[in-house]
Protein backbone atom coordinates (compact mmCIF):
# COMPACT_ATOMS: atom_id res chain seq x y z
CA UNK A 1 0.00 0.00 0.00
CA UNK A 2 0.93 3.67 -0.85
CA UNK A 3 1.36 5.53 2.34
CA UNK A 4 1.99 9.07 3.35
CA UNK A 5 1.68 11.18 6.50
CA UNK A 6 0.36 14.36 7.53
CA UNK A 7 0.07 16.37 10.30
CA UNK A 8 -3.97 16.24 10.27
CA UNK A 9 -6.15 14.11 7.97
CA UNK A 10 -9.62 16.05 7.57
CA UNK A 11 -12.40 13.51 6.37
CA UNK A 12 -15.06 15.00 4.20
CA UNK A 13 -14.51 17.98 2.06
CA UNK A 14 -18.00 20.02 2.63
CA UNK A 15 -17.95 23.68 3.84
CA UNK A 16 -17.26 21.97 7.49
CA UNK A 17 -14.55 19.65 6.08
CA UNK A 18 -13.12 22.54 4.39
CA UNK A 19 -12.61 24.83 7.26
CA UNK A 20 -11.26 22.57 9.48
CA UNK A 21 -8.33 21.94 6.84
CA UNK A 22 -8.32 25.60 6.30
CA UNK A 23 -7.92 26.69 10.39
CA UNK A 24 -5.88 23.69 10.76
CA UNK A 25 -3.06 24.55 7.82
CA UNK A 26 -3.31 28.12 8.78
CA UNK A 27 -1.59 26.99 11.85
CA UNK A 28 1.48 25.58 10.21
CA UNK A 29 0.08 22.17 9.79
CA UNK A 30 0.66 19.44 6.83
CA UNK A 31 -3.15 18.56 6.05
CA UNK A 32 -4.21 15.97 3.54
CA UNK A 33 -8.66 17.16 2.80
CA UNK A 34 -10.73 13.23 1.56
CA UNK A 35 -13.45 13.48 -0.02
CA UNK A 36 -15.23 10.34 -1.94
CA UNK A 37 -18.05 12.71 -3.74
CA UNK A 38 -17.42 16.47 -4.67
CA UNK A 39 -15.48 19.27 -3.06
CA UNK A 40 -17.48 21.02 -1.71
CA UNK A 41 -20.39 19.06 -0.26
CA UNK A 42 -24.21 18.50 0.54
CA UNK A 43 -24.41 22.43 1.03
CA UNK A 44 -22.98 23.60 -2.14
CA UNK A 45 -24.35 21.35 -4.78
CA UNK A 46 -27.37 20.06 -3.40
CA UNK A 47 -28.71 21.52 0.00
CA UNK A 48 -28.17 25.32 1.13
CA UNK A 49 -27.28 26.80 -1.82
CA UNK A 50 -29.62 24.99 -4.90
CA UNK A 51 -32.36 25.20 -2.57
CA UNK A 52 -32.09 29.11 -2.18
CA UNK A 53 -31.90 29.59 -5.37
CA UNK A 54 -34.84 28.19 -6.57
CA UNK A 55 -36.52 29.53 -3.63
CA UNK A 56 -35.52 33.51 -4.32
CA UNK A 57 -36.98 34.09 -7.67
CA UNK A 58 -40.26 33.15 -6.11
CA UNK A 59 -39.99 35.23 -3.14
CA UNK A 60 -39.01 37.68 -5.36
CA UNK A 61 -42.07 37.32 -7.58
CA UNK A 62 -44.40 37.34 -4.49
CA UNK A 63 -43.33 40.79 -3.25
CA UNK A 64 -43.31 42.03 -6.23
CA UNK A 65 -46.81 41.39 -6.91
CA UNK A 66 -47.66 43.00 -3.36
CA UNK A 67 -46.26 46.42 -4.12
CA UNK A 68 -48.56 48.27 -6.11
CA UNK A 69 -47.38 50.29 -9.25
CA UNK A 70 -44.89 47.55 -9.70
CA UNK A 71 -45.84 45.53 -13.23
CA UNK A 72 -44.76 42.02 -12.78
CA UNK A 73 -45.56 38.32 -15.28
CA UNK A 74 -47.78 36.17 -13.14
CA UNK A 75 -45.11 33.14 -13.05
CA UNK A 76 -41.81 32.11 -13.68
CA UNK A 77 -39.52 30.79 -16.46
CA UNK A 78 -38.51 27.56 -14.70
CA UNK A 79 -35.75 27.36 -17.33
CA UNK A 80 -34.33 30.26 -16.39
CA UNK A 81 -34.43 29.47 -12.85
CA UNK A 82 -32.87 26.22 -13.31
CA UNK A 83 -29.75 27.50 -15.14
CA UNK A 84 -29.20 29.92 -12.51
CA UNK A 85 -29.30 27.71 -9.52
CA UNK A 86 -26.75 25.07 -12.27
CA UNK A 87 -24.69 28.35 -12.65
CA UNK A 88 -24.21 28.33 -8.37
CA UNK A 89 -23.76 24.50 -8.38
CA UNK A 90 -21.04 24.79 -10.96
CA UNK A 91 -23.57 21.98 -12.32
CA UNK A 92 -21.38 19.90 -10.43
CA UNK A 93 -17.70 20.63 -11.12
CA UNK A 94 -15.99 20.73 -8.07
CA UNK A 95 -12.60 21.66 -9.86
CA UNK A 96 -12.72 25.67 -8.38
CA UNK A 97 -12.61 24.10 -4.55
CA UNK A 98 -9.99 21.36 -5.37
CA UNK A 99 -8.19 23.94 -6.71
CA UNK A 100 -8.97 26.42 -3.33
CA UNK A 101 -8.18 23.78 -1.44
CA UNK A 102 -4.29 23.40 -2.80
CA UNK A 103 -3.98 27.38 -2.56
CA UNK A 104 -4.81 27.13 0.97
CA UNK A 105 -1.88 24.49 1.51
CA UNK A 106 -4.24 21.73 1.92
CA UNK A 107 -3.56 18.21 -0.33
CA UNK A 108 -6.72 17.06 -1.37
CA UNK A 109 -7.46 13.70 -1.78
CA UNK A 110 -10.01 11.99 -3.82
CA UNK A 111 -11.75 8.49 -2.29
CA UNK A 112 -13.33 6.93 0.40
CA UNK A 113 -11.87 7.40 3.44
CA UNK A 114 -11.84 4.65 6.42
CA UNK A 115 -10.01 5.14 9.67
CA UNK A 116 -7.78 1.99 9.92
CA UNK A 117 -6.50 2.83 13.36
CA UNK A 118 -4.74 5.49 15.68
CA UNK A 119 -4.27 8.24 13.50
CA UNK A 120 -4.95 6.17 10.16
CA UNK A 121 -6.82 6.74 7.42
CA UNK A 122 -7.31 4.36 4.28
CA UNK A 123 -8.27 5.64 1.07
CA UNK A 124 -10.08 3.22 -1.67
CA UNK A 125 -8.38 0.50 0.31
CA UNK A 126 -5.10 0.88 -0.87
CA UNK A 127 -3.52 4.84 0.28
CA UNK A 128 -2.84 5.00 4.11
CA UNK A 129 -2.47 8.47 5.33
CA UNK A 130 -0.90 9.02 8.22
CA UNK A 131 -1.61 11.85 11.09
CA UNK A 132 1.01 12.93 13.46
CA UNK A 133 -1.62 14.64 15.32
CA UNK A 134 -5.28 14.30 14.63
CA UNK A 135 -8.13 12.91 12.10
CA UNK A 136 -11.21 15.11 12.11
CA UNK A 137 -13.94 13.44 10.46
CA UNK A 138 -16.68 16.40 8.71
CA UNK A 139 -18.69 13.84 7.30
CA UNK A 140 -22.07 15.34 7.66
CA UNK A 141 -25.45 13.99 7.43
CA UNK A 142 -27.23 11.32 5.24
CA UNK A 143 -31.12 11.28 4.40
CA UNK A 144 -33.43 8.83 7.13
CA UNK A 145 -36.13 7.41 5.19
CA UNK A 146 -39.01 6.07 6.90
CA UNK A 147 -40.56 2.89 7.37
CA UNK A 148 -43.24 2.59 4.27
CA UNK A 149 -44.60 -0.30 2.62
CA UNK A 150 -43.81 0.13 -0.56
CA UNK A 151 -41.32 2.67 -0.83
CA UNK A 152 -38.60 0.73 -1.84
CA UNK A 153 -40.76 -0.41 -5.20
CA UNK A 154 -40.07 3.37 -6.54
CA UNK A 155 -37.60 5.93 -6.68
CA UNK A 156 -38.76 8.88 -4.32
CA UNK A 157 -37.28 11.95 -4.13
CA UNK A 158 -34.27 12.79 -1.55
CA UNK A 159 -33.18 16.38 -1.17
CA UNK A 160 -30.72 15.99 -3.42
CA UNK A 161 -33.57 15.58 -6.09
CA UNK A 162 -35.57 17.86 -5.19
CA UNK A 163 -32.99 20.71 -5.24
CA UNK A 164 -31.19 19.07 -8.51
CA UNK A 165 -34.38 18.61 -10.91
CA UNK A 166 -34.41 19.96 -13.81
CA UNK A 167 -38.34 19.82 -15.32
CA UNK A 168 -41.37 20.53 -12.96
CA UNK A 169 -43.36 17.33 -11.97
CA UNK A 170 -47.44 18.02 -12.78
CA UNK A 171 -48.38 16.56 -9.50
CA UNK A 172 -45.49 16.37 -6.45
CA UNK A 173 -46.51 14.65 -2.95
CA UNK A 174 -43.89 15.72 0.38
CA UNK A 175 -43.37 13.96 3.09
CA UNK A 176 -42.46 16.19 6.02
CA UNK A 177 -43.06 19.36 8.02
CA UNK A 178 -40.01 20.75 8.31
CA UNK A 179 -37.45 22.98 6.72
CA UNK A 180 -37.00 20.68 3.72
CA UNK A 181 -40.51 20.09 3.37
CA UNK A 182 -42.32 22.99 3.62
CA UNK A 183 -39.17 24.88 1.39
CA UNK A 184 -38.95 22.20 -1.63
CA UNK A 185 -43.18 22.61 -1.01
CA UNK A 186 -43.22 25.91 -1.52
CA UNK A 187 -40.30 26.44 -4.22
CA UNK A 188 -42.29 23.47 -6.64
CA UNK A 189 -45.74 24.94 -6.36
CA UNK A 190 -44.01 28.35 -7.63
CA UNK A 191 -42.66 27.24 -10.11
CA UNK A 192 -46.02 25.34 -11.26
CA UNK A 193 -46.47 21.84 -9.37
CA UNK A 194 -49.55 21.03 -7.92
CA UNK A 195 -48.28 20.03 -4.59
CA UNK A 196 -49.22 17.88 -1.58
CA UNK A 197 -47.46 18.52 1.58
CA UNK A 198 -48.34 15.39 3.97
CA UNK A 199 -47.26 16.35 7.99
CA UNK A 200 -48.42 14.59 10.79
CA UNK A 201 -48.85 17.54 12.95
CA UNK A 202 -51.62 20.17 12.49
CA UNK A 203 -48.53 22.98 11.40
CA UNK A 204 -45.41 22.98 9.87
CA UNK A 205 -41.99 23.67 12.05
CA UNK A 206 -43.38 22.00 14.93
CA UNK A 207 -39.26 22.93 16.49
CA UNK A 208 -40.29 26.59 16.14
CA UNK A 209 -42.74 28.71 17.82
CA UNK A 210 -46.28 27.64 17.25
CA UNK A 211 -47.05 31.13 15.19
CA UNK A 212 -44.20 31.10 12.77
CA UNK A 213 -45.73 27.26 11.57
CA UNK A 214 -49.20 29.29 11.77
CA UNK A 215 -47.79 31.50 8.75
CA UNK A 216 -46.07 29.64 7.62
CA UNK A 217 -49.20 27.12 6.33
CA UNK A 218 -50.95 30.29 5.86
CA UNK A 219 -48.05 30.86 2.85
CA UNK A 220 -48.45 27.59 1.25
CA UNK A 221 -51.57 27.47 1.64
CA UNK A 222 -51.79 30.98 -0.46
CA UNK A 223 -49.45 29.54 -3.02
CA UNK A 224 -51.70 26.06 -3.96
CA UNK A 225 -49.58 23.87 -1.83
CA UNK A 226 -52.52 21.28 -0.86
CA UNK A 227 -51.15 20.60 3.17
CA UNK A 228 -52.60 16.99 4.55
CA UNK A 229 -52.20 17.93 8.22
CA UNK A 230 -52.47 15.15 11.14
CA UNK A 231 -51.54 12.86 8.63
CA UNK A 232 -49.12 10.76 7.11
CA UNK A 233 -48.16 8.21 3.88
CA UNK A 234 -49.15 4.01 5.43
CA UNK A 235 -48.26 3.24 1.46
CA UNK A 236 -46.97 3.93 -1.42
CA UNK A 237 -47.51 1.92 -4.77
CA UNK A 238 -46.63 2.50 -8.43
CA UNK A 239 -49.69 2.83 -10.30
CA UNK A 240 -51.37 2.67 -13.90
CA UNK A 241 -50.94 7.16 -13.44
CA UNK A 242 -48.08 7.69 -11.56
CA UNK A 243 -47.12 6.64 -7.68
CA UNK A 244 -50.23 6.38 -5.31
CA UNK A 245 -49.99 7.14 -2.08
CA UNK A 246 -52.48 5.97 0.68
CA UNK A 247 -52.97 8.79 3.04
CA UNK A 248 -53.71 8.19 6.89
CA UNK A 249 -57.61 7.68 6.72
CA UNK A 250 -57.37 5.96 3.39
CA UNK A 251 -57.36 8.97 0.76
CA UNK A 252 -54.88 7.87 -1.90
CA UNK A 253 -52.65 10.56 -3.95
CA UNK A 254 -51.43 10.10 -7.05
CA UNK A 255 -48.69 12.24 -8.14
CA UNK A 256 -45.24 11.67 -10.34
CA UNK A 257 -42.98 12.46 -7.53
CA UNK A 258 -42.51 12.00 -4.31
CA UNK A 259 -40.24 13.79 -1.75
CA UNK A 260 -39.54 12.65 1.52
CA UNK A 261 -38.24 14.95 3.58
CA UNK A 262 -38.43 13.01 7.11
CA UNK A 263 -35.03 13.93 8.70
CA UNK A 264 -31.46 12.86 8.58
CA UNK A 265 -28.64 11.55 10.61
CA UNK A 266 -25.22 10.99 11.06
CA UNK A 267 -23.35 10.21 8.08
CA UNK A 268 -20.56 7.65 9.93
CA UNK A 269 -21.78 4.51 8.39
CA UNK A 270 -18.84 2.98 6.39
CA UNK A 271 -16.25 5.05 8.09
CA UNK A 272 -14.80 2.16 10.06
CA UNK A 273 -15.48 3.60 13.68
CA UNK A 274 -16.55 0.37 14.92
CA UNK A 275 -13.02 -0.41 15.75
CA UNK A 276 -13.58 2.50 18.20
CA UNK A 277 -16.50 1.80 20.03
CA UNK A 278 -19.02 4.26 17.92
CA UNK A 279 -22.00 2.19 16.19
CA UNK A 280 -22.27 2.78 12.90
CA UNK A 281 -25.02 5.54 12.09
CA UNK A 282 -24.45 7.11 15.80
CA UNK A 283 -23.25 10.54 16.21
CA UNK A 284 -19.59 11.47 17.37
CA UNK A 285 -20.28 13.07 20.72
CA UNK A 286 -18.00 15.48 20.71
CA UNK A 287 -16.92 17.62 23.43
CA UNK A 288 -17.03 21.58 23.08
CA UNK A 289 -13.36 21.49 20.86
CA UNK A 290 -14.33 19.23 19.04
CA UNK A 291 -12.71 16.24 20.65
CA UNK A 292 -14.54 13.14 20.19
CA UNK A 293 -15.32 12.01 23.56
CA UNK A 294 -15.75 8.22 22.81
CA UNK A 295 -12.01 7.34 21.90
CA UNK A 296 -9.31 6.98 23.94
CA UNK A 297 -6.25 9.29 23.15
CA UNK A 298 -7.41 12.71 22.32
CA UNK A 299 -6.35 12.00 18.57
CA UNK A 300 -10.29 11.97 17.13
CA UNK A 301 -11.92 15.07 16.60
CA UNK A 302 -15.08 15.65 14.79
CA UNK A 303 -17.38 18.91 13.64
CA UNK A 304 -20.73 19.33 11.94
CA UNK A 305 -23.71 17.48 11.24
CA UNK A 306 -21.89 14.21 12.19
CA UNK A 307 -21.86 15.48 15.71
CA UNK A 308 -25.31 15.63 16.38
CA UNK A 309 -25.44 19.08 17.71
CA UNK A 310 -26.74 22.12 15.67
CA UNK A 311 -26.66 20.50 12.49
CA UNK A 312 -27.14 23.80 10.31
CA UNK A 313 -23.75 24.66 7.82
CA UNK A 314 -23.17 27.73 9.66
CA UNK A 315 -22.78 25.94 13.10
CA UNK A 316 -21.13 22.80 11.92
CA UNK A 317 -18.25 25.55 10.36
CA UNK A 318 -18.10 27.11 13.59
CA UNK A 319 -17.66 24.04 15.47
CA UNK A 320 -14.72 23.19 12.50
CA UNK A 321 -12.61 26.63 13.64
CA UNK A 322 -12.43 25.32 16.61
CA UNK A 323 -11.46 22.10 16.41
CA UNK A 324 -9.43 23.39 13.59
CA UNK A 325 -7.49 25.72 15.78
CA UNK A 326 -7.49 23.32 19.01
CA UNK A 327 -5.70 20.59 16.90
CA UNK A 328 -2.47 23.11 15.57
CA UNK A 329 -2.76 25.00 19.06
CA UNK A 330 -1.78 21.07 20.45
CA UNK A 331 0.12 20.37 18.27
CA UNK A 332 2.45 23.99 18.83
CA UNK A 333 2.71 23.37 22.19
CA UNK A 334 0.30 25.67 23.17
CA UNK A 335 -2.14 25.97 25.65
CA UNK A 336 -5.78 25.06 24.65
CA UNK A 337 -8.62 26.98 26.74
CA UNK A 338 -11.36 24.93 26.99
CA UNK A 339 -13.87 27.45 28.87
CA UNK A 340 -16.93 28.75 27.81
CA UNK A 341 -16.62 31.43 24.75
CA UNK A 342 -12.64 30.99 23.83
CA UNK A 343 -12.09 30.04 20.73
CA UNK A 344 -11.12 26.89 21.32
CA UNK A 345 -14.80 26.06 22.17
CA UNK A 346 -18.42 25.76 20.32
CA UNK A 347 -20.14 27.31 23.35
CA UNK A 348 -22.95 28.84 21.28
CA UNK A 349 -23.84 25.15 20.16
CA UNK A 350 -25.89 24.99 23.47
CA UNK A 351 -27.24 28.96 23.39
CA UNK A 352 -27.50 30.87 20.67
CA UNK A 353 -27.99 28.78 17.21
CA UNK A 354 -29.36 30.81 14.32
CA UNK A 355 -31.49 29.57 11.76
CA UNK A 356 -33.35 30.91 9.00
CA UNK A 357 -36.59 28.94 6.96
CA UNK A 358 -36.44 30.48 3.24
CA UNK A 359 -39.78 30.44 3.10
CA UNK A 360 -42.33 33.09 2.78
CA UNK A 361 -43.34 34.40 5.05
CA UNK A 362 -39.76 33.85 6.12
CA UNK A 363 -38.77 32.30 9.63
CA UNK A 364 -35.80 33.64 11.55
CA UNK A 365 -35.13 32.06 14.95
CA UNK A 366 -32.31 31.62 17.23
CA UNK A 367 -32.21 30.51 20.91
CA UNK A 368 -35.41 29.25 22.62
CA UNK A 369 -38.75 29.08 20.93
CA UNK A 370 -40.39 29.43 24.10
CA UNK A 371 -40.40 29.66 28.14
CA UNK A 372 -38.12 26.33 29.88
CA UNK A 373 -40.77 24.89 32.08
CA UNK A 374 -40.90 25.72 35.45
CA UNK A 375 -38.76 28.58 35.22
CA UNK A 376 -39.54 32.19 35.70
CA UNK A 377 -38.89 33.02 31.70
CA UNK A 378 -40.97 35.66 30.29
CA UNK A 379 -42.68 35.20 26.56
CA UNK A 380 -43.89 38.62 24.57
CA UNK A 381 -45.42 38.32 21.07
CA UNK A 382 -46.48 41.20 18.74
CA UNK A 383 -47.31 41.81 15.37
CA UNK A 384 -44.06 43.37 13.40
CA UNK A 385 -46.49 46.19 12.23
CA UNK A 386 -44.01 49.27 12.16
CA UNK A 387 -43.29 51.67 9.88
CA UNK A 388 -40.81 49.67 7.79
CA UNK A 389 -42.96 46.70 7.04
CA UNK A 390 -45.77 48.40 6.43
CA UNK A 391 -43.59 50.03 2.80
CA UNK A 392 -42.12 47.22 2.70
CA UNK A 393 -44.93 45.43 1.55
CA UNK A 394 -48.72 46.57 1.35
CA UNK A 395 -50.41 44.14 3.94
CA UNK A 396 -47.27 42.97 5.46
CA UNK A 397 -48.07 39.87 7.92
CA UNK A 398 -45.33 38.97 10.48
CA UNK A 399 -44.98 38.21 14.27
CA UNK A 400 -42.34 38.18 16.55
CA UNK A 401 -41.34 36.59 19.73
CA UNK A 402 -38.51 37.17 22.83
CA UNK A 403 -38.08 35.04 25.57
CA UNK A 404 -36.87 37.10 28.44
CA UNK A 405 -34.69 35.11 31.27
CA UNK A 406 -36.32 37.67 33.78
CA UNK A 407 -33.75 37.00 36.99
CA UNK A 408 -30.56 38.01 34.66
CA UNK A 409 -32.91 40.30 32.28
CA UNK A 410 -31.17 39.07 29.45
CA UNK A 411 -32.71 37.17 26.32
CA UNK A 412 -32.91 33.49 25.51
CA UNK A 413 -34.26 33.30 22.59
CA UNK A 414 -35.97 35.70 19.23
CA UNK A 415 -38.10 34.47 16.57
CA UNK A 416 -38.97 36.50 13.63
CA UNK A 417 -41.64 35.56 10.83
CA UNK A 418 -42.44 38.12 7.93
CA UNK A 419 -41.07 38.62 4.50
CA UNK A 420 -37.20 39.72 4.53
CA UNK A 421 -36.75 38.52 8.34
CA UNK A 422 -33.85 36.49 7.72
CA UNK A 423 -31.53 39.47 7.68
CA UNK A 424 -33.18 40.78 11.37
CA UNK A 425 -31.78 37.21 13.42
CA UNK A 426 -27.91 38.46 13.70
CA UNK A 427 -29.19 41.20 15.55
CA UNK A 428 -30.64 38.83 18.15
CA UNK A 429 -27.65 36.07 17.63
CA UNK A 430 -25.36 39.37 19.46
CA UNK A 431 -27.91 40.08 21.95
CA UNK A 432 -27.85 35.81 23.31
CA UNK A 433 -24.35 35.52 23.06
CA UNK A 434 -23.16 38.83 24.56
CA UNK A 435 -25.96 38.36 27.23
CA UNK A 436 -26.68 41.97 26.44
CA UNK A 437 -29.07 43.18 29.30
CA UNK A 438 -32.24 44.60 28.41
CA UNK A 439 -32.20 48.26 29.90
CA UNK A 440 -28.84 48.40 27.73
CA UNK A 441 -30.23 46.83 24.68
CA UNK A 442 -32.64 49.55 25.04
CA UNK A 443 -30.17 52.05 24.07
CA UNK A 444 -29.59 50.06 20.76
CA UNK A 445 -31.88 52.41 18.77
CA UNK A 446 -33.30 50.85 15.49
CA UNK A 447 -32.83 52.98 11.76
CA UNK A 448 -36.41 54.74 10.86
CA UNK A 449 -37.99 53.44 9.05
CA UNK A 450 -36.79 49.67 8.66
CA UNK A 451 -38.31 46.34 10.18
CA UNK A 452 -35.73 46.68 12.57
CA UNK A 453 -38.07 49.00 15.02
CA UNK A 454 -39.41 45.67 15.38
CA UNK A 455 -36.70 45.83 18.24
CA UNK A 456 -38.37 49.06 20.14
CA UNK A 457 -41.71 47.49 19.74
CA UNK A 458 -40.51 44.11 21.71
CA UNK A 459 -38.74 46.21 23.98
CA UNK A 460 -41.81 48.85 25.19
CA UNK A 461 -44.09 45.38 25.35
CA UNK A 462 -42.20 44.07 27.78
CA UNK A 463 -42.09 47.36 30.06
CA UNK A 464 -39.30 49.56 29.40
């Protein structure tokens, strides 16, 4: 076998993958980058940023059509759509982050990686790649499909379909309330499916505030997204029309594709962590560097969805810089804080995690969707009706949420849902993590006249 050795041996090369080589050779260390699909990753070629894009010229549509004066068609060009989302995909050449990669000092390495043992790595069976110091495995997440009769006689729709198509299905049936559900949902019936969403819940987002799901169904409901609520799929058949599926209560669907969108999980099946302890399909519990707490010898380290914890992009690459950084700060000889907020540590992980549903109405949320039970937390709702929504958008609809820890007077959580909120939840990422108190954040005085007096309105309905 051809062998080598590194300093660090990063496996998987998605935006996670990639900044853990990145913080990792910025340090001074030798890092070899494996990847057995495309550089790159789920998020760049068939999750955050396909998805977006075929969400945005809808949204965009939409508030055009609510500002009056403003002459818009009544639908899209789904051709045109589709060769701009294949222009941010690279439509699949991964060439411009290989080549990223090697400017950065990192060797990539194409194949599937397995760790062999301490501080080994096997690629395609037949390249061992040695790490003086650590392996950090940014494998992400795969798709968990559910237990249906039937499903394994078609071909349903993953995310990775749903984001990559390239011709609108007449009739498209979704599995799933939640982001990937109601999005994909909502993106299709723009761009002219007839769509059935299928939850088993009586809203959408059933991890977010009970309002912003509220809207949210509202939306798709406005855009001729059929929603099955309290329900689910007991079968699915291929029929004489297209795929049936038989509804909870018996109503069968028939469409010509079918997305399920029912969660995923760790993606360390295959990755030959057995060896170690870690059942196959189980997330790396990880400690707040990074380190994976399961294996003996401080050598493992592990960031993003694979973890378990926050799996959003954003989060998993802030868990990366610092394991990153805590592997060439070991590895220098230098001391590695582990407290709370250094920058050794993922201490937002368990406070503050920002996310944003591209829908519209849009969702922005980070921290706590509501009160902790039994504590003394405060909950105030309003309307975002200020000055700046209401030109933003004739009839603007939105609602907004803060849950007040009222013994430190500091806030636990925001949610935001309205069109154009996304941009609004940095605002309230600061105010978690800097534990900003309220009589101070009171003195942060929003722009007239922008959504962001949203701020002032939360503020005065909870008393100051």
């Amino acid at each position: 076998m051809a062998g080598q050795s590194f300093d660090v041996v990063v496996v998987g090369a998605g935006p996670v993958g990639e900044v853990a080589a990145e913080r990792a050779a910025r340090g001074g260390l030798k890092v070899a980058l494996v990847e057995h699909e495309r550089f790159g990753g789920e998020c760049s070629y068939w999750a955050c940023i396909p998805s977006k894009a075929l969400l945005r010229p809808g949204n965009l549509l939409a508030a055009a059509k609510r500002m009056p004066g403003v002459s818009v068609d009544d639908r899209l060009d789904p051709a045109q759509v589709f060769a701009r989302r294949d222009w941010f995909t690279g439509k699949g050449d991964d060439s411009g982050q290989v080549d990223w990669a090697r400017g950065a000092g990192i060797e990539p390495v194409r194949g599937h990686g397995v760790i062999t043992g301490e501080r080994e790595v096997t690629v395609d069976g037949d390249r061992v790649l040695t790490a003086r110091h650590a392996v950090i495995v940014c494998t992400g997440s795969v798709p968990r499909l559910p237990s249906i009769p039937g499903l394994d006689t078609i071909r349903p729709w993953g995310s990775r379909e749903a984001t990559s198509a390239s011709s609108v299905p007449a009739r498209l049936g979704v599995l799933g309330g939640g982001v990937v559900g109601v999005e994909m949902a909502q993106a299709w019936a723009r761009l002219g499916s007839e769509v059935h969403l299928v939850i088993t819940g009586e809203r959408p987002l059933p991890r977010n505030a009970a309002f912003a799901g509220d809207l949210v169904l509202a939306g798709l409901r406005e855009d001729g997204v059929t929603v099955h609520t309290g329900s689910g799929v007991e079968r699915v058949a291929a029929g004489p029309a297209g795929t049936e599926l038989t509804l909870k209560g018996g109503e069968v669907l028939v469409v010509d594709e079918f997305l399920v969108a029912t969660g995923r999980r760790p993606a360390t099946a295959g990755l030959g962590l057995e060896t170690f302890g870690v059942d196959a399909g189980a997330a790396l519990t990880v400690d707040d560097t990074g380190r994976v707490s399961a294996v003996d010898g401080g050598w493992l380290f592990a960031a993003g969805d694979v973890t378990g914890r926050a799996p959003l992009t954003h989060q998993g690459k802030y868990g990366a810089r610092a394991a990153g950084d805590t592997v060439a700060a070991l590895a220098a000889g230098q001391e590695v804080s582990a407290t709370p907020w250094s920058r050794f540590t993922a201490t937002a992980d368990h406070h503050a995690v920002p996310q944003v549903v591209f829908t519209d109405p849009e969702v922005a949320a980070v921290g706590l969707a509501d009160a902790r039970e039994g504590s003394a937390d405060r909950v105030v709702d309003i309307d975002i009706a200020v000055a700046g929504s209401s030109l933003h958008a004739d009839g603007y609809t939105g609602k907004a949420r803060i849950v007040v820890d009222t013994e430190r007077n500091v806030l636990l959580g925001v949610t935001f849902v309205g069109q154009d909120v996304s941009e609004l939840v940095h605002s309230a990422t600061v105010a978690i993590v800097g534990e900003v108190p309220l009589d101070r954040l009171w003195h942060a005085v929003p722009s007239f006249p922008t959504i962001s007096e949203v701020w002032l309105r939360l503020l005065e309905a909870y008393g100051l």
